[in-house]
N, C-alpha and C. Protein backbone atom coordinates (compact mmCIF):
# COMPACT_ATOMS: atom_id res chain seq x y z
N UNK A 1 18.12 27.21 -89.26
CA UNK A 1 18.84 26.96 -90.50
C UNK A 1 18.13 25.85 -91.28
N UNK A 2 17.85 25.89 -92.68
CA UNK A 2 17.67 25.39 -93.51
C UNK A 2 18.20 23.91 -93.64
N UNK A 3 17.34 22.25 -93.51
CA UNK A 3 18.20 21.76 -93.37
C UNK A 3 18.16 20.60 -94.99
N UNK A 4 18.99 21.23 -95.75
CA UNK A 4 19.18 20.45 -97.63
C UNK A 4 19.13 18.98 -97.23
N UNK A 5 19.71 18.72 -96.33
CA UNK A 5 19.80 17.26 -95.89
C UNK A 5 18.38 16.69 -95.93
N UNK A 6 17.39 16.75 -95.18
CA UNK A 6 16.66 16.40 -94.60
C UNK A 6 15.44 16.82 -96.21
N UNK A 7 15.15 18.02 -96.30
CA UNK A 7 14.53 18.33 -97.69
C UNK A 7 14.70 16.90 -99.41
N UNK A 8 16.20 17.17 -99.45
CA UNK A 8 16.11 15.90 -100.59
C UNK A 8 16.12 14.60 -100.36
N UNK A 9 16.41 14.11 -98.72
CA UNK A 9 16.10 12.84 -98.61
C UNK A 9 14.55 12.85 -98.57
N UNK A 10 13.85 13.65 -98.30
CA UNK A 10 12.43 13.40 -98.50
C UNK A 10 11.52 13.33 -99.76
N UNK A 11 12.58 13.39 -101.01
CA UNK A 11 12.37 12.99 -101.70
C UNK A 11 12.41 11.74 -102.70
N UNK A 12 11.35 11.57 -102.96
CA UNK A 12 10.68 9.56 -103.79
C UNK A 12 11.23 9.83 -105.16
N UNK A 13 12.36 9.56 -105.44
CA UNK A 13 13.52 8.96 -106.30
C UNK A 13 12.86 7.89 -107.23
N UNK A 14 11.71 7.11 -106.60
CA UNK A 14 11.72 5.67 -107.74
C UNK A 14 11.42 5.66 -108.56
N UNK A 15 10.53 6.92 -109.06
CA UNK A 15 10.20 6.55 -110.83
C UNK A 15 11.18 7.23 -111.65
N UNK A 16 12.23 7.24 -110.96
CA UNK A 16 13.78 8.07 -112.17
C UNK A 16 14.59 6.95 -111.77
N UNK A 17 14.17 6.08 -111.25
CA UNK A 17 15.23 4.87 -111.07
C UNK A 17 15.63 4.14 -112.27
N UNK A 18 16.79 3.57 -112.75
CA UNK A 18 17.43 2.96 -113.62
C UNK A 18 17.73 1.41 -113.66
N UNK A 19 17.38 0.64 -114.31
CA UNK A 19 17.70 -0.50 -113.90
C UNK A 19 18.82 -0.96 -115.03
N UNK A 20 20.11 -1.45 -114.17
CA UNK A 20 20.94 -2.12 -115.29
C UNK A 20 21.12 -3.81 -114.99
N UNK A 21 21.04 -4.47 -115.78
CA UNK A 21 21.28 -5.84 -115.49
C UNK A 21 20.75 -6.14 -113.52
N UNK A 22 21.20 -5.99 -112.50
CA UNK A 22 20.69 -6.21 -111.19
C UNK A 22 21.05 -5.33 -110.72
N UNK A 23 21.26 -3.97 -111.12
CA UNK A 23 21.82 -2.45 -110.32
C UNK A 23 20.91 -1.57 -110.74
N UNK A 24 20.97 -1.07 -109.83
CA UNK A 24 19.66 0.14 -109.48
C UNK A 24 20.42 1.43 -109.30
N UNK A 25 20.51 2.67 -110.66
CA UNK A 25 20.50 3.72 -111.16
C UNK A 25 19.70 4.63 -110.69
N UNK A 26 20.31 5.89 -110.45
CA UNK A 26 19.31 7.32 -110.09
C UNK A 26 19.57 7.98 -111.81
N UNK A 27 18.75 8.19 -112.24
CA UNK A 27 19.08 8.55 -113.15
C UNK A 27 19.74 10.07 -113.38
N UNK A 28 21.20 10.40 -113.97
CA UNK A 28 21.27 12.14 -113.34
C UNK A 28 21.23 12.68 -113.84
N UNK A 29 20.42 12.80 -114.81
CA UNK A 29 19.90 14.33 -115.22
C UNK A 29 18.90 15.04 -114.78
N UNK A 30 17.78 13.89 -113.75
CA UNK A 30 17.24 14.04 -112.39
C UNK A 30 17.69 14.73 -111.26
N UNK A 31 18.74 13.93 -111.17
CA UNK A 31 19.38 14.05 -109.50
C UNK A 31 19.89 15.64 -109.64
N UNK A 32 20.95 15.78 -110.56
CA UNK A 32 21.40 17.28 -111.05
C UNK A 32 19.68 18.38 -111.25
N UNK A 33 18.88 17.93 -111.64
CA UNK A 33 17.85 18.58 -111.62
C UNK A 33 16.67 18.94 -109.97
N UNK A 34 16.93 18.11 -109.50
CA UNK A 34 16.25 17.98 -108.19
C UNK A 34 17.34 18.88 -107.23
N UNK A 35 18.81 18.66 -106.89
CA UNK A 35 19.15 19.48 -106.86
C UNK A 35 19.25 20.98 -106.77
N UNK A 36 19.46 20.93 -108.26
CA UNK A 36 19.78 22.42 -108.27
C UNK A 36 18.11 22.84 -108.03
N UNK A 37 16.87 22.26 -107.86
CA UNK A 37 15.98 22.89 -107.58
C UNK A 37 16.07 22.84 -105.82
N UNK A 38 16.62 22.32 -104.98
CA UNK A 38 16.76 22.42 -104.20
C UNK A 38 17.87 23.55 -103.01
N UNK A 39 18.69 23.54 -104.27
CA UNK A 39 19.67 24.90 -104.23
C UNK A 39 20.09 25.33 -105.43
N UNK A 40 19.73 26.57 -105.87
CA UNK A 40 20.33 27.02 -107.32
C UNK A 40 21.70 26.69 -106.62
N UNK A 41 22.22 27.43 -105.81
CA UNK A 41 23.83 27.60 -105.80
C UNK A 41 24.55 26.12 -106.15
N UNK A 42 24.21 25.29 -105.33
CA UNK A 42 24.62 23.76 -105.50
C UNK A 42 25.41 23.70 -106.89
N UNK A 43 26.95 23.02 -106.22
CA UNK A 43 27.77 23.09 -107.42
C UNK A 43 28.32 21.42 -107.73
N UNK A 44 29.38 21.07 -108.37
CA UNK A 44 30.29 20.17 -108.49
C UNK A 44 31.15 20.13 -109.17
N UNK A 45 32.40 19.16 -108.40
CA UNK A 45 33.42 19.61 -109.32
C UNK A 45 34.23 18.09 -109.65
N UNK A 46 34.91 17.97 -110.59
CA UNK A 46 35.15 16.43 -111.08
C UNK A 46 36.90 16.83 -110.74
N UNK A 47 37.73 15.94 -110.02
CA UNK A 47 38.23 16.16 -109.56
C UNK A 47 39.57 15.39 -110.39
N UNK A 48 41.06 16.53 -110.96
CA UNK A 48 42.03 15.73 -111.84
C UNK A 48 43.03 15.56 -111.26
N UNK A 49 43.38 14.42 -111.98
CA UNK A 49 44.64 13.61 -111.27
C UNK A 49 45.76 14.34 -112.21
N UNK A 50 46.46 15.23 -112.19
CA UNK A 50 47.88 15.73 -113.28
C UNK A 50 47.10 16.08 -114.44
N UNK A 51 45.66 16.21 -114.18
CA UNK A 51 45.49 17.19 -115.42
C UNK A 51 44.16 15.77 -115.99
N UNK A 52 43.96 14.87 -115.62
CA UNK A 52 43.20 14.13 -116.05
C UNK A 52 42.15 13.65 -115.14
N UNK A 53 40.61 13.04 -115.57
CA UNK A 53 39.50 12.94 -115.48
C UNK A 53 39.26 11.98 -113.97
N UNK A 54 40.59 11.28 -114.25
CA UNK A 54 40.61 9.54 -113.66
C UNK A 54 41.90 9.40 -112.68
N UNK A 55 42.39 8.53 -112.16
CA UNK A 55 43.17 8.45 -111.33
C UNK A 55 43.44 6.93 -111.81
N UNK A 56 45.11 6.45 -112.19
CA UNK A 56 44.92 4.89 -112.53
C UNK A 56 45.84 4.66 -111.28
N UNK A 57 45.29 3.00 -110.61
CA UNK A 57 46.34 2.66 -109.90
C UNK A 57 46.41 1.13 -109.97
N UNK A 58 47.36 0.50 -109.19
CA UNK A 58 46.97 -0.48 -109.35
C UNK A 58 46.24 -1.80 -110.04
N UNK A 59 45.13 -1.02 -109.05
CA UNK A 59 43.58 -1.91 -109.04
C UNK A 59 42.76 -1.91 -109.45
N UNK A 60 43.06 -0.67 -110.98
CA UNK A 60 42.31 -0.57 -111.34
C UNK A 60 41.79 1.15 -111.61
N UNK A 61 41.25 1.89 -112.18
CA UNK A 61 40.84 3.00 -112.62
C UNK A 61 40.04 3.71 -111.97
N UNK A 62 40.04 5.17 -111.21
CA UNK A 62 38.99 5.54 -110.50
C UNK A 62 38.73 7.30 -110.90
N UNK A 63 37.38 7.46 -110.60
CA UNK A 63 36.77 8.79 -110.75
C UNK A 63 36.49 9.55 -109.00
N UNK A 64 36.19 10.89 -109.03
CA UNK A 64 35.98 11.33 -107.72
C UNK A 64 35.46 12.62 -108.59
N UNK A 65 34.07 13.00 -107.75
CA UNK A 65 33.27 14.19 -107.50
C UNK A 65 32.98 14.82 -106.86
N UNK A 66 32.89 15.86 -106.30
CA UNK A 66 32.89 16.42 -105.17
C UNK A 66 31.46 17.61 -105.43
N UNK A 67 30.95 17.21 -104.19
CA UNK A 67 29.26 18.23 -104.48
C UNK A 67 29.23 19.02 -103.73
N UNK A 68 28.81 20.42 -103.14
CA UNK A 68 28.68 21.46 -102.62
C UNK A 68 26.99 21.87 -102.45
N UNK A 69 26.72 21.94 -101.85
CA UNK A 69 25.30 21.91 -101.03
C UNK A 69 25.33 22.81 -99.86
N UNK A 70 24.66 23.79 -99.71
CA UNK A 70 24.31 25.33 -99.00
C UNK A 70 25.77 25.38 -97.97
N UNK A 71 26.54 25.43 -98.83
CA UNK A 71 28.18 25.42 -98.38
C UNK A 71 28.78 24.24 -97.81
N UNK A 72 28.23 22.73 -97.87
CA UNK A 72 29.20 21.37 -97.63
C UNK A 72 29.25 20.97 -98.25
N UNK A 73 30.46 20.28 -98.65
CA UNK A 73 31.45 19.76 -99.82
C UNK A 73 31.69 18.30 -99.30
N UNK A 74 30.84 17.52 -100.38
CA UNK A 74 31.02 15.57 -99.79
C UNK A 74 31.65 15.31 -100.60
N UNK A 75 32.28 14.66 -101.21
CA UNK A 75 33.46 13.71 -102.11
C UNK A 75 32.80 12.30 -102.19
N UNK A 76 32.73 11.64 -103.54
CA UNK A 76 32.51 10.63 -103.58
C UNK A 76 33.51 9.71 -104.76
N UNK A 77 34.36 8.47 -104.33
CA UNK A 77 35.12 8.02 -105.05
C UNK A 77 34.67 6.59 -105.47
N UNK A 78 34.66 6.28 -107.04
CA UNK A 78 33.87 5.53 -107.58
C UNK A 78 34.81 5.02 -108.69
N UNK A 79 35.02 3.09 -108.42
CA UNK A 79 35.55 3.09 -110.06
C UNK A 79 34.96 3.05 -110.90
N UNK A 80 36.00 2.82 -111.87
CA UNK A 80 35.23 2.69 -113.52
C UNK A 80 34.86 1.26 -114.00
N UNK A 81 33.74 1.39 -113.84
CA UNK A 81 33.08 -0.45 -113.92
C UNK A 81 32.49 -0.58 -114.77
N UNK A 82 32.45 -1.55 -115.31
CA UNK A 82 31.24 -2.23 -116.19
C UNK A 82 29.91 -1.98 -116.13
N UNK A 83 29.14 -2.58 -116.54
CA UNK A 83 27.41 -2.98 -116.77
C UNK A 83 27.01 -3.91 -115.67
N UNK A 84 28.24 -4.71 -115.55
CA UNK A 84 28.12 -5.91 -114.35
C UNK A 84 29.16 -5.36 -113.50
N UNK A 85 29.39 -4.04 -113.25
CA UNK A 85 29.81 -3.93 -112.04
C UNK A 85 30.97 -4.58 -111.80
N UNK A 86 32.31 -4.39 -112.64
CA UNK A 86 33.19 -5.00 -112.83
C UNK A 86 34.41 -4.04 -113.22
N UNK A 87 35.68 -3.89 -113.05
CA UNK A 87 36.44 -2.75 -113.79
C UNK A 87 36.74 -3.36 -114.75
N UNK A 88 36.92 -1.89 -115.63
CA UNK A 88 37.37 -2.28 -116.68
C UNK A 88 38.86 -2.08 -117.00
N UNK A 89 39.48 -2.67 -117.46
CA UNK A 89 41.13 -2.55 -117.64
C UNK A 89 41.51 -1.92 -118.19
N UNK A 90 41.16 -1.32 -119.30
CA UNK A 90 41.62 -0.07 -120.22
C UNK A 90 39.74 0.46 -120.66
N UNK A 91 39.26 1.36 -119.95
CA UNK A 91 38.07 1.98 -120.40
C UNK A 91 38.37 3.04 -121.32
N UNK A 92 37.27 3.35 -122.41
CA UNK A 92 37.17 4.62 -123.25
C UNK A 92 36.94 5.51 -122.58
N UNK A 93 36.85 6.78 -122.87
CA UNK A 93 36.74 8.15 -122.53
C UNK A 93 35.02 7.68 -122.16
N UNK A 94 33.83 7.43 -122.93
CA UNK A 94 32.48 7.15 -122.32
C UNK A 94 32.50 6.25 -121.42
N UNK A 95 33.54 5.55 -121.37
CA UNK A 95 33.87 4.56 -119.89
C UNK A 95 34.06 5.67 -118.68
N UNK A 96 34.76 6.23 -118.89
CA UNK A 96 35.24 7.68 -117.78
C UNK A 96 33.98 8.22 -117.48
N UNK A 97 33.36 8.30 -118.86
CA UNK A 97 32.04 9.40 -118.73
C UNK A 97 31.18 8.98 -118.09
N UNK A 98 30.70 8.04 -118.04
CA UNK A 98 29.44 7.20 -117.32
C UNK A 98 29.61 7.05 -116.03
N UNK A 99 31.32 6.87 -115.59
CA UNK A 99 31.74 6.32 -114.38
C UNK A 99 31.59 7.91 -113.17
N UNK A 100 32.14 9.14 -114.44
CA UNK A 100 31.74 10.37 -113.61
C UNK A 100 30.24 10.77 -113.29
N UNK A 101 29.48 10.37 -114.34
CA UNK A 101 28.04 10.58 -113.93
C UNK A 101 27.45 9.93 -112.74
N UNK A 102 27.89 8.19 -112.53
CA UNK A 102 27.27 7.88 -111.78
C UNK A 102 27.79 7.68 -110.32
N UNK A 103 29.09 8.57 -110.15
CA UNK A 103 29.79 9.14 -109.30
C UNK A 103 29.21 10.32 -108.49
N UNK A 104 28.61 11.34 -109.57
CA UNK A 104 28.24 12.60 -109.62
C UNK A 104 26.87 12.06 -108.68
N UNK A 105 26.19 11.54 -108.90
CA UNK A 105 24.75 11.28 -108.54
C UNK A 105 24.98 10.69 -106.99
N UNK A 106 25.81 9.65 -106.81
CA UNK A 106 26.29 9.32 -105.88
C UNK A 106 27.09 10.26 -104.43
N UNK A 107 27.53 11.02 -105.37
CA UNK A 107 28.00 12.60 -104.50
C UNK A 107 26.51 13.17 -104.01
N UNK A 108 25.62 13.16 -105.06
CA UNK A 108 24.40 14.05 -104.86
C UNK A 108 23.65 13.28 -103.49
N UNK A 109 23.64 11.68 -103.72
CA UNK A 109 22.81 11.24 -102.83
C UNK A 109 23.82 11.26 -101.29
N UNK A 110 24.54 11.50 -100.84
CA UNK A 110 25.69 11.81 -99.85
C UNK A 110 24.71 13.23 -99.21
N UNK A 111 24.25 13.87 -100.07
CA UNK A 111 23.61 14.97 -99.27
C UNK A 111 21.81 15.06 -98.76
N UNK A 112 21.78 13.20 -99.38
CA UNK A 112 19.84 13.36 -99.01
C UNK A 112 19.69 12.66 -100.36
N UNK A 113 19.50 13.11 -101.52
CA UNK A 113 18.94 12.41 -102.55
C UNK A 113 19.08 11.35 -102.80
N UNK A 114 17.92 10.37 -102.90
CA UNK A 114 17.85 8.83 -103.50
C UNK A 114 18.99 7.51 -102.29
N UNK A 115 19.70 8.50 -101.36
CA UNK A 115 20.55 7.88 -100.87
C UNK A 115 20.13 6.39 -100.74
N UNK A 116 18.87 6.43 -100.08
CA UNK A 116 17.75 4.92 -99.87
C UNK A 116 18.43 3.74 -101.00
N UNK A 117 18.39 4.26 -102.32
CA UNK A 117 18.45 2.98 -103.06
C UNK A 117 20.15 2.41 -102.98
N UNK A 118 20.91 2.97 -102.66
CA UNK A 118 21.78 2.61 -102.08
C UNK A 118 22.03 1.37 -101.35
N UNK A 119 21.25 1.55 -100.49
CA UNK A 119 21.61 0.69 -99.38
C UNK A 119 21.49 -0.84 -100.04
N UNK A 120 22.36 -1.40 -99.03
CA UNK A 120 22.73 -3.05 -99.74
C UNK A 120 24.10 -3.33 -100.08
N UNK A 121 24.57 -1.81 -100.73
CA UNK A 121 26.14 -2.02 -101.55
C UNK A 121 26.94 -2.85 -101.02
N UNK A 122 26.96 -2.21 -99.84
CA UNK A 122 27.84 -2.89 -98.59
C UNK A 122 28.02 -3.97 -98.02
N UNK A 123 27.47 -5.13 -98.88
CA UNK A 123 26.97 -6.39 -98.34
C UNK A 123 28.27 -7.04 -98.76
N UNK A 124 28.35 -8.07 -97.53
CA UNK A 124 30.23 -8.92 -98.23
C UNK A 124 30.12 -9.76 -99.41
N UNK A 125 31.02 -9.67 -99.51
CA UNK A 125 31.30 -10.45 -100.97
C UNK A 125 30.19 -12.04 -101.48
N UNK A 126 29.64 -12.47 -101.89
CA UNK A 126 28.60 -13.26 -102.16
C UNK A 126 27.44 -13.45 -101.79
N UNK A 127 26.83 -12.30 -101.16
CA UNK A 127 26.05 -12.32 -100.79
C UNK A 127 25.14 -10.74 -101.40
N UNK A 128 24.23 -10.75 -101.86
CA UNK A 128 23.43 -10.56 -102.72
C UNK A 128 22.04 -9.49 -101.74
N UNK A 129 21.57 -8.34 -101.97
CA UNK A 129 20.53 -7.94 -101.06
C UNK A 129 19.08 -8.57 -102.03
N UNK A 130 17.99 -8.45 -101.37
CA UNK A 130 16.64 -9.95 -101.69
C UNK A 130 16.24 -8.53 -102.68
N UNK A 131 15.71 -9.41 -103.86
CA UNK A 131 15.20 -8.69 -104.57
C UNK A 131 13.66 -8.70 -104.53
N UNK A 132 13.41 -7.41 -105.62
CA UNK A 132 12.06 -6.95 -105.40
C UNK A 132 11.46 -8.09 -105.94
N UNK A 133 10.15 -8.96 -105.33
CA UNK A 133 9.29 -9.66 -105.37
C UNK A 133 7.84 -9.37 -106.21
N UNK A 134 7.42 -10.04 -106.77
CA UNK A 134 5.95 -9.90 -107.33
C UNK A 134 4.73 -10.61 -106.19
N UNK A 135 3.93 -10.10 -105.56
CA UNK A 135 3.24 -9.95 -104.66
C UNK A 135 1.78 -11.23 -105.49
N UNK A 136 1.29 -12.10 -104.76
CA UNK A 136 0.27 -12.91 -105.28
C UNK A 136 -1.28 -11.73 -105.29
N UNK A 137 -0.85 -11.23 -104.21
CA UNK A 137 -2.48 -10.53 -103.51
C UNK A 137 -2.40 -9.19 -104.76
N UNK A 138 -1.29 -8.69 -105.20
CA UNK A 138 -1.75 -7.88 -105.97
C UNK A 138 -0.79 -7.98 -107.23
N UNK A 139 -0.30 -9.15 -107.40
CA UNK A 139 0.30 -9.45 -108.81
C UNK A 139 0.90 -8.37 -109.63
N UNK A 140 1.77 -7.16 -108.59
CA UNK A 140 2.55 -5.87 -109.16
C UNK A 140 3.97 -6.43 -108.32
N UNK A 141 5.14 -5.60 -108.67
CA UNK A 141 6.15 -5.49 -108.14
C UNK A 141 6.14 -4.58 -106.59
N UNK A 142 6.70 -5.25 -105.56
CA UNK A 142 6.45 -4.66 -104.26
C UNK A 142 7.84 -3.60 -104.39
N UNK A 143 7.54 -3.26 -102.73
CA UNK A 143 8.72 -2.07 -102.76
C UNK A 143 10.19 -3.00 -102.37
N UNK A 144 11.26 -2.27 -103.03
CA UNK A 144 12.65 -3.01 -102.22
C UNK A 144 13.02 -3.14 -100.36
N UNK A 145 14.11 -3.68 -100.26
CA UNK A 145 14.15 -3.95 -99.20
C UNK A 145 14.84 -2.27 -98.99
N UNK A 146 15.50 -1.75 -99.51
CA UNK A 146 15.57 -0.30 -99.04
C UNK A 146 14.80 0.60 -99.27
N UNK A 147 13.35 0.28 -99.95
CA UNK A 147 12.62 1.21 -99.44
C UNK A 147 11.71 0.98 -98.27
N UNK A 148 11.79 -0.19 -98.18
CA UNK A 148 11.25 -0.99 -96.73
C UNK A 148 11.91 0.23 -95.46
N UNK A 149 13.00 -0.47 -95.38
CA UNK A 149 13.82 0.22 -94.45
C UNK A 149 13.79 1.71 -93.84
N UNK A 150 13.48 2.65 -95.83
CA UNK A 150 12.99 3.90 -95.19
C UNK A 150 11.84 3.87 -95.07
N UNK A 151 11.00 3.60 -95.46
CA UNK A 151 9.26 3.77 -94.53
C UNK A 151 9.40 3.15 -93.32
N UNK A 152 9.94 2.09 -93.31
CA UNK A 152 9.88 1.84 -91.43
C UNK A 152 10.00 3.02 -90.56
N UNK A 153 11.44 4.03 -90.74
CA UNK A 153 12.11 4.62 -90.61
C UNK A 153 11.14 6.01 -90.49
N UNK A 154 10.70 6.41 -91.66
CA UNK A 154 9.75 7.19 -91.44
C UNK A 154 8.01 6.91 -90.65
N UNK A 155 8.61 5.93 -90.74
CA UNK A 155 7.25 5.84 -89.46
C UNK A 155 7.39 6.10 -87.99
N UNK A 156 8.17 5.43 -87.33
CA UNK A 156 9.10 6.03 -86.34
C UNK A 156 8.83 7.44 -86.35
N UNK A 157 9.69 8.35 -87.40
CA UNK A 157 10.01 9.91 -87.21
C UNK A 157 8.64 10.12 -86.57
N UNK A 158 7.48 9.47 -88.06
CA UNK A 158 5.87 10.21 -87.67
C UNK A 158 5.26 9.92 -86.67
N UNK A 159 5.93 9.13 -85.74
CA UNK A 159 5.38 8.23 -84.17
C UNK A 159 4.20 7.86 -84.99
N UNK A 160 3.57 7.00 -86.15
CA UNK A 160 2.95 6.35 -86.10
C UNK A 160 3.07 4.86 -86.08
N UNK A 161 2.48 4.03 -87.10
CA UNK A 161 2.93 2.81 -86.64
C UNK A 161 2.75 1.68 -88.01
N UNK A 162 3.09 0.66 -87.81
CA UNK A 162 2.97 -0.27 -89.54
C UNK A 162 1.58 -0.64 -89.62
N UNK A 163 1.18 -1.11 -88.45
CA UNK A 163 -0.17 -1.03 -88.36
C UNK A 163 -1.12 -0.28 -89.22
N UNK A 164 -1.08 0.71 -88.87
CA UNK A 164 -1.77 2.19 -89.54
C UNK A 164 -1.27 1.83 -90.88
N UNK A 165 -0.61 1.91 -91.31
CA UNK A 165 -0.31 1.82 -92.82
C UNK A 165 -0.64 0.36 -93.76
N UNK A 166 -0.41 -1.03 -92.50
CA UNK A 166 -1.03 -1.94 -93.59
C UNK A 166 -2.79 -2.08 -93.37
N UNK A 167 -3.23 -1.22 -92.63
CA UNK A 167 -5.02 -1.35 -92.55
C UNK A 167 -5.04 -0.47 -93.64
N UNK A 168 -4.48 0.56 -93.80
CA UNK A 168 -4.57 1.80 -94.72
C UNK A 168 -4.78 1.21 -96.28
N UNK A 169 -3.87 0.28 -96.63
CA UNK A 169 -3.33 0.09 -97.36
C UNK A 169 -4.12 -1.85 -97.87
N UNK A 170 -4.41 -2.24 -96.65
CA UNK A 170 -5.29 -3.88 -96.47
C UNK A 170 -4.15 -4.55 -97.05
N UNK A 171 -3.11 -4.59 -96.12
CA UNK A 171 -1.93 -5.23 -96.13
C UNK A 171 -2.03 -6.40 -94.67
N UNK A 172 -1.32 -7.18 -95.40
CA UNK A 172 -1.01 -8.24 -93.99
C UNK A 172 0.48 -8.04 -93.49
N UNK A 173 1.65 -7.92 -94.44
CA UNK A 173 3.10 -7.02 -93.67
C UNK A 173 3.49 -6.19 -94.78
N UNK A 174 4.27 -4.98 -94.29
CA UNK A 174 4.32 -4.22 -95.24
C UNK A 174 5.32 -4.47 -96.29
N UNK A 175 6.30 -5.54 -96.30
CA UNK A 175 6.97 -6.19 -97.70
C UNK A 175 6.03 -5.73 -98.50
N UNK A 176 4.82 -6.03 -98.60
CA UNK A 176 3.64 -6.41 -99.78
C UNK A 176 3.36 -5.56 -99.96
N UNK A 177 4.02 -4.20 -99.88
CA UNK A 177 3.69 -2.61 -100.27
C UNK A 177 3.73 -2.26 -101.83
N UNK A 178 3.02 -2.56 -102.61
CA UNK A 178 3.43 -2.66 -104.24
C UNK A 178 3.82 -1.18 -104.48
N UNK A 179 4.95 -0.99 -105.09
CA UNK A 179 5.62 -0.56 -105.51
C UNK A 179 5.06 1.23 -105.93
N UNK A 180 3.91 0.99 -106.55
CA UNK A 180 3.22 2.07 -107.30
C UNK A 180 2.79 2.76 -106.46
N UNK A 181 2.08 2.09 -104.34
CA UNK A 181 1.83 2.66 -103.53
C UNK A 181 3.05 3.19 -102.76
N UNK A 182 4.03 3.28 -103.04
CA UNK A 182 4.86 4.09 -102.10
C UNK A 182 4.92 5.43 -101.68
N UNK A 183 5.15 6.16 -103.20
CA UNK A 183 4.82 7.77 -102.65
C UNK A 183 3.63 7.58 -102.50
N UNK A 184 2.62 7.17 -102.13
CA UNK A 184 0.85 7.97 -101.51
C UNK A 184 1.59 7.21 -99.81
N UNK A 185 2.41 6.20 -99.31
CA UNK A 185 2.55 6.12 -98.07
C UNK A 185 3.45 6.73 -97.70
N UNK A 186 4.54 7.42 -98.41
CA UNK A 186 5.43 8.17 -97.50
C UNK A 186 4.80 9.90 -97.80
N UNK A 187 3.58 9.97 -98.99
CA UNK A 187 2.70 11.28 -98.31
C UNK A 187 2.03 11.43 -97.31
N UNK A 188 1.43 10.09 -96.90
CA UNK A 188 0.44 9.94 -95.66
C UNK A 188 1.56 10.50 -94.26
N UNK A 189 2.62 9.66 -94.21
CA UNK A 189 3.55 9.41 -92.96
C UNK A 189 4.01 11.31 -93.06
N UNK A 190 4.50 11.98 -94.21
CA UNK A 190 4.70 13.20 -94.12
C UNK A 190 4.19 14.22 -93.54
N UNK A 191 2.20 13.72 -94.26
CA UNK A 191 1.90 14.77 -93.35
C UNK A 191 1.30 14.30 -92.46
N UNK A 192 1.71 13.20 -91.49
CA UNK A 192 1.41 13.05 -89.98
C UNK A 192 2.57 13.42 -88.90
N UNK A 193 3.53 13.40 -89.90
CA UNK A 193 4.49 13.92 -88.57
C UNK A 193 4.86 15.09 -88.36
């Protein structure tokens, strides 16, 4: 069996990446595009509360999407936040809209896509994941700490080693992976494993 999972996480997301103020965007007219090239069938569905877009409670305002991928159905529930990642108390209808898109994408990465840039969300309250660095030895932007994480990761799969990749590369640790070299190292690690 075919595994969708494994296919769109193997796909390098970073040059459709979005940057807002310190949040990092998949951009989705991408993600919906990568996708459905990955499964025409691949569906989604925006999910109503009594007939509406959003769900209000409490605490605040929330969206939910639900994605369908070679017949599994993930759900992803997302509020309606700001620019800074903040709710908003009474949002517009493009408040809704933005909040379903980047819900939608978020559903998408639940099945493999871009999931990587993700990582960090989860960090407790004041505490912040290290941002991407400008490198002295090659004065570009290096890779994040979650794309760190997946090349480690895929090195492992390829039983090779960091080694191999910072001689490859005339690295001293692979933090210092600039940014622009990532997809040529997770092509190398691909086709070694």
């Amino acid at each position: 069996m075919d595994n969708s999972f494994a296919r769109l996480n193997q796909i390098n997301v970073s040059e459709h990446v979005e940057k807002k103020g310190s949040f990092s965007y998949l951009s989705w007219p991408y993600a919906v595009a990568q996708l459905r090239l990955a499964d025409p069938q691949a569906c989604w569905e925006v999910h109503r509360f009594d007939g509406l877009p959003y769900l209000l409670t409490e605490t605040g305002y929330f969206v939910e999407v639900a994605v369908t991928v070679q017949g599994v159905t993930l759900s992803q529930i997302r509020p309606v936040l700001d620019g800074k990642n903040r709710p908003i108390a009474e949002p517009t209808a493009f408040d809704i809209n933005t909040s379903i898109q980047r819900c939608l994408v978020k559903a998408i990465a639940l099945h493999g896509l871009g999931l990587y840039i993700y990582a960090g969300e989860d960090l407790p309250n004041g505490e912040e994941p290290p941002k991407p660095t400008v490198t002295p030895i090659h004065g570009q932007r290096v890779i994040t700490p979650a794309q760190l994480r997946y090349l480690r990761r895929l090195i492992v799969e390829a039983q090779s080693s960091e080694q191999t990749i910072l001689d490859y590369f005339n690295l001293d640790k692979l933090e210092d992976l600039p940014m622009k070299e990532f997809d040529r190292a997770l092509q190398a690690l691909r086709r070694s494993a």
